[in-house]
Protein backbone atom coordinates (compact mmCIF):
# COMPACT_ATOMS: atom_id res chain seq x y z
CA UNK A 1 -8.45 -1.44 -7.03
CA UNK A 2 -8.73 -4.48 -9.28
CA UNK A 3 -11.38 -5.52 -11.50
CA UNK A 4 -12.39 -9.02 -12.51
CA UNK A 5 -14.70 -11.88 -12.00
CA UNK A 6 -15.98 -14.86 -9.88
CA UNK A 7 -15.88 -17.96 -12.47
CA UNK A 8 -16.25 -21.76 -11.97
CA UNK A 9 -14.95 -23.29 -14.31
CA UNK A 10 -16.14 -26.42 -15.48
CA UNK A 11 -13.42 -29.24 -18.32
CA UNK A 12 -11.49 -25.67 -18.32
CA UNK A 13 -14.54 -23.27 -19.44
CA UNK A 14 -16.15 -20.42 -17.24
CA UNK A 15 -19.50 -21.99 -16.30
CA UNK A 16 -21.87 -18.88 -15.72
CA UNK A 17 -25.09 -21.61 -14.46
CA UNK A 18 -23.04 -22.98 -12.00
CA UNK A 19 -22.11 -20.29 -10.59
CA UNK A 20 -25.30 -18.77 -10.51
CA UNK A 21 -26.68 -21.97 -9.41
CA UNK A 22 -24.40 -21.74 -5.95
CA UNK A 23 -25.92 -18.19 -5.21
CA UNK A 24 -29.32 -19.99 -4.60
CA UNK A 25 -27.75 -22.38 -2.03
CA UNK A 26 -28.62 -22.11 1.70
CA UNK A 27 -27.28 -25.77 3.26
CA UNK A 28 -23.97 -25.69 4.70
CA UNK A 29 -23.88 -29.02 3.30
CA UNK A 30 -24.48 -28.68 -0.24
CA UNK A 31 -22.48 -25.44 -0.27
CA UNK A 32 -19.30 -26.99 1.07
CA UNK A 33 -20.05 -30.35 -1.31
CA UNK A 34 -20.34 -28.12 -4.37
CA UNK A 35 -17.36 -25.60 -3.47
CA UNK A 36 -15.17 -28.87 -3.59
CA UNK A 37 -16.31 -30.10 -6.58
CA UNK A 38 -16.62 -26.79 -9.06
CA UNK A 39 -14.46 -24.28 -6.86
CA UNK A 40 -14.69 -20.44 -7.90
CA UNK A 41 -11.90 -18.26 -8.57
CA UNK A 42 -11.56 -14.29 -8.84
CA UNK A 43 -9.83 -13.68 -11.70
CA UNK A 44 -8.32 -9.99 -11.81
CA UNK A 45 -8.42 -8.69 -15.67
CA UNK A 46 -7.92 -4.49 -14.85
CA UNK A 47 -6.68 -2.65 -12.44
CA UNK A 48 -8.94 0.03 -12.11
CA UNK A 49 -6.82 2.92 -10.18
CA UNK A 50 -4.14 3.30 -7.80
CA UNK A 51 -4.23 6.01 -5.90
CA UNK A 52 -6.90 8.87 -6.43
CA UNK A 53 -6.88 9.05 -10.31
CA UNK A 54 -10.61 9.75 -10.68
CA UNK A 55 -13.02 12.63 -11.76
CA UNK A 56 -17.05 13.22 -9.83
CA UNK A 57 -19.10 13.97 -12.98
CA UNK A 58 -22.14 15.62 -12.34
CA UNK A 59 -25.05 17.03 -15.02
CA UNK A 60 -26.21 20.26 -15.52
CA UNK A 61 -29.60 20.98 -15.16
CA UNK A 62 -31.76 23.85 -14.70
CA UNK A 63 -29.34 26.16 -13.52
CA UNK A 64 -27.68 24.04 -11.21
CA UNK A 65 -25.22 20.55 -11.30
CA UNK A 66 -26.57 17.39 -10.26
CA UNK A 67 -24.28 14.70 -8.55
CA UNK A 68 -24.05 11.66 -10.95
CA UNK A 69 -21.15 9.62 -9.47
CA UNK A 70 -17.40 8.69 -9.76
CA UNK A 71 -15.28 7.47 -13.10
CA UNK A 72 -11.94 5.90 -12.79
CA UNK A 73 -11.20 3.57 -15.43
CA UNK A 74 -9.58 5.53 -18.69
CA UNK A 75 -8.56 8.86 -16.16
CA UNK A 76 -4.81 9.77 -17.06
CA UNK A 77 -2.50 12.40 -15.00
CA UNK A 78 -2.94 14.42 -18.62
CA UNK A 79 -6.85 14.28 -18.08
CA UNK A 80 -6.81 15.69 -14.74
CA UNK A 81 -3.96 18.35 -15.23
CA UNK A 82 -6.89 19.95 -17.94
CA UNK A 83 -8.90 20.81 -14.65
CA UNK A 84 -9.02 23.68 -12.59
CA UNK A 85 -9.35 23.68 -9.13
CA UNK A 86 -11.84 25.69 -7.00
CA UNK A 87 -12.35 24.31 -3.85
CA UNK A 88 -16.12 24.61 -3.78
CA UNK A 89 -18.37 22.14 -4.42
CA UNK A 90 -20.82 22.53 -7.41
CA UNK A 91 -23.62 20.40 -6.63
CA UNK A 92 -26.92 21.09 -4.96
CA UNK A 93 -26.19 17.65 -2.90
CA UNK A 94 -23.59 14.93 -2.90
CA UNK A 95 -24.39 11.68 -1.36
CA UNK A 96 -22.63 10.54 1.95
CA UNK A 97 -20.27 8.06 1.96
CA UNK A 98 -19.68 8.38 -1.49
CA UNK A 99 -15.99 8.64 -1.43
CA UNK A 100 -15.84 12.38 -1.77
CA UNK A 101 -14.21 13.05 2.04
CA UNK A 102 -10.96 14.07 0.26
CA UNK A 103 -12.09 15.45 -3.30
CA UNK A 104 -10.32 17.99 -4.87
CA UNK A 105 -13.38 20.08 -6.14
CA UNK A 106 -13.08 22.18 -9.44
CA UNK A 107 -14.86 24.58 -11.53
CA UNK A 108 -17.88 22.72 -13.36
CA UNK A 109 -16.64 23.87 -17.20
CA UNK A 110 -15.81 20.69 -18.89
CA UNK A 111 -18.14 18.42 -20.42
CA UNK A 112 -16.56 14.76 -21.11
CA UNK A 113 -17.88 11.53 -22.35
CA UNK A 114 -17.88 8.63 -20.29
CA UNK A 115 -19.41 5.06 -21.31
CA UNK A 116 -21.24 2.98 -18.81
CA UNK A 117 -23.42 -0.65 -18.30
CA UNK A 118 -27.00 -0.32 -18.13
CA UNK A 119 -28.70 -0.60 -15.19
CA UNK A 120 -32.01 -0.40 -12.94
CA UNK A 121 -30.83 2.32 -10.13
CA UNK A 122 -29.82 5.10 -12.59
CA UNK A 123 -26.33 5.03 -11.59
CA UNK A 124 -22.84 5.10 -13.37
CA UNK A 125 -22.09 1.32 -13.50
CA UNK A 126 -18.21 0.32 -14.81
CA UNK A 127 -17.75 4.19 -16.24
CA UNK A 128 -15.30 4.60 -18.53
CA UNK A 129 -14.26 8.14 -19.18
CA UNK A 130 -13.08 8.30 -22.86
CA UNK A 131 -12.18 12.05 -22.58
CA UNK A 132 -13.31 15.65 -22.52
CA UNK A 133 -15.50 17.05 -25.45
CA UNK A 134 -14.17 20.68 -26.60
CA UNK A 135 -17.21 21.00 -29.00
CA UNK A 136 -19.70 21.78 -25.85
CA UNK A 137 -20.43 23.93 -22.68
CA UNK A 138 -22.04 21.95 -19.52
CA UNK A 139 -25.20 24.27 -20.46
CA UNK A 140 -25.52 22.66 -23.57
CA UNK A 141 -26.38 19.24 -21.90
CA UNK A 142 -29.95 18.27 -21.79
């Protein structure tokens, strides 16, 4: 999976206006005259994972774990080797379709610290897991 951005660029310099400009667009017209004179480009700066290099973090609360989401970016083989599998699945509910068909599930006992963009739905947006904390128990989480 890669990660990276749709720019327009404009004498050589990403012009964010523009291209927000062209998401307001709704004539065919106008769309196909502006994507020939400022056209976009996806420009891949990460690639996120190949493969399935990633860890379903979840938050304790109240005696139980609550599904929080995925985090890819920063997960090494020497980061998932520290987990121990248990093949049952410690939250109360995990969404569908989130990806989880084929998780290896493991016991809840590691508490890690993982940086993410702010955001309105109370989600994990870009995680970044920056590694596991050995100074705390998933209890001690508030």
């Amino acid at each position: 999976m890669l990660d990276g951005e749709l720019v327009v660029l404009r004498d050589g310099v990403p012009d964010f206006f523009e291209l927000q400009r062209r998401t307001l667009l709704t004539d065919r017209f106008k769309i196909e005259l502006t994507a020939a004179k400022h056209p976009a480009s996806f420009v891949a700066y990460d690639c996120l994972y190949k493969g399935s290099h990633s860890i379903i973090l979840g938050k304790y609360h109240n005696g139980s774990y609550l599904y929080k989401g995925h985090v890819t970016l920063g997960v090494t083989k020497a980061a998932i080797s520290q987990l121990r599998e248990s093949n049952i699945i410690p939250f109360t509910a995990v969404p569908a379709g989130a990806g989880n068909e084929n998780a290896v599930w493991v016991y809840p006992d590691q508490v890690c610290t993982a940086e993410y963009m702010p955001n309105t739905k109370n989600s994990l947006r870009q995680a970044v897991f920056k590694g596991f904390r050995t100074d705390m128990v998933p209890e001690d989480i508030d």
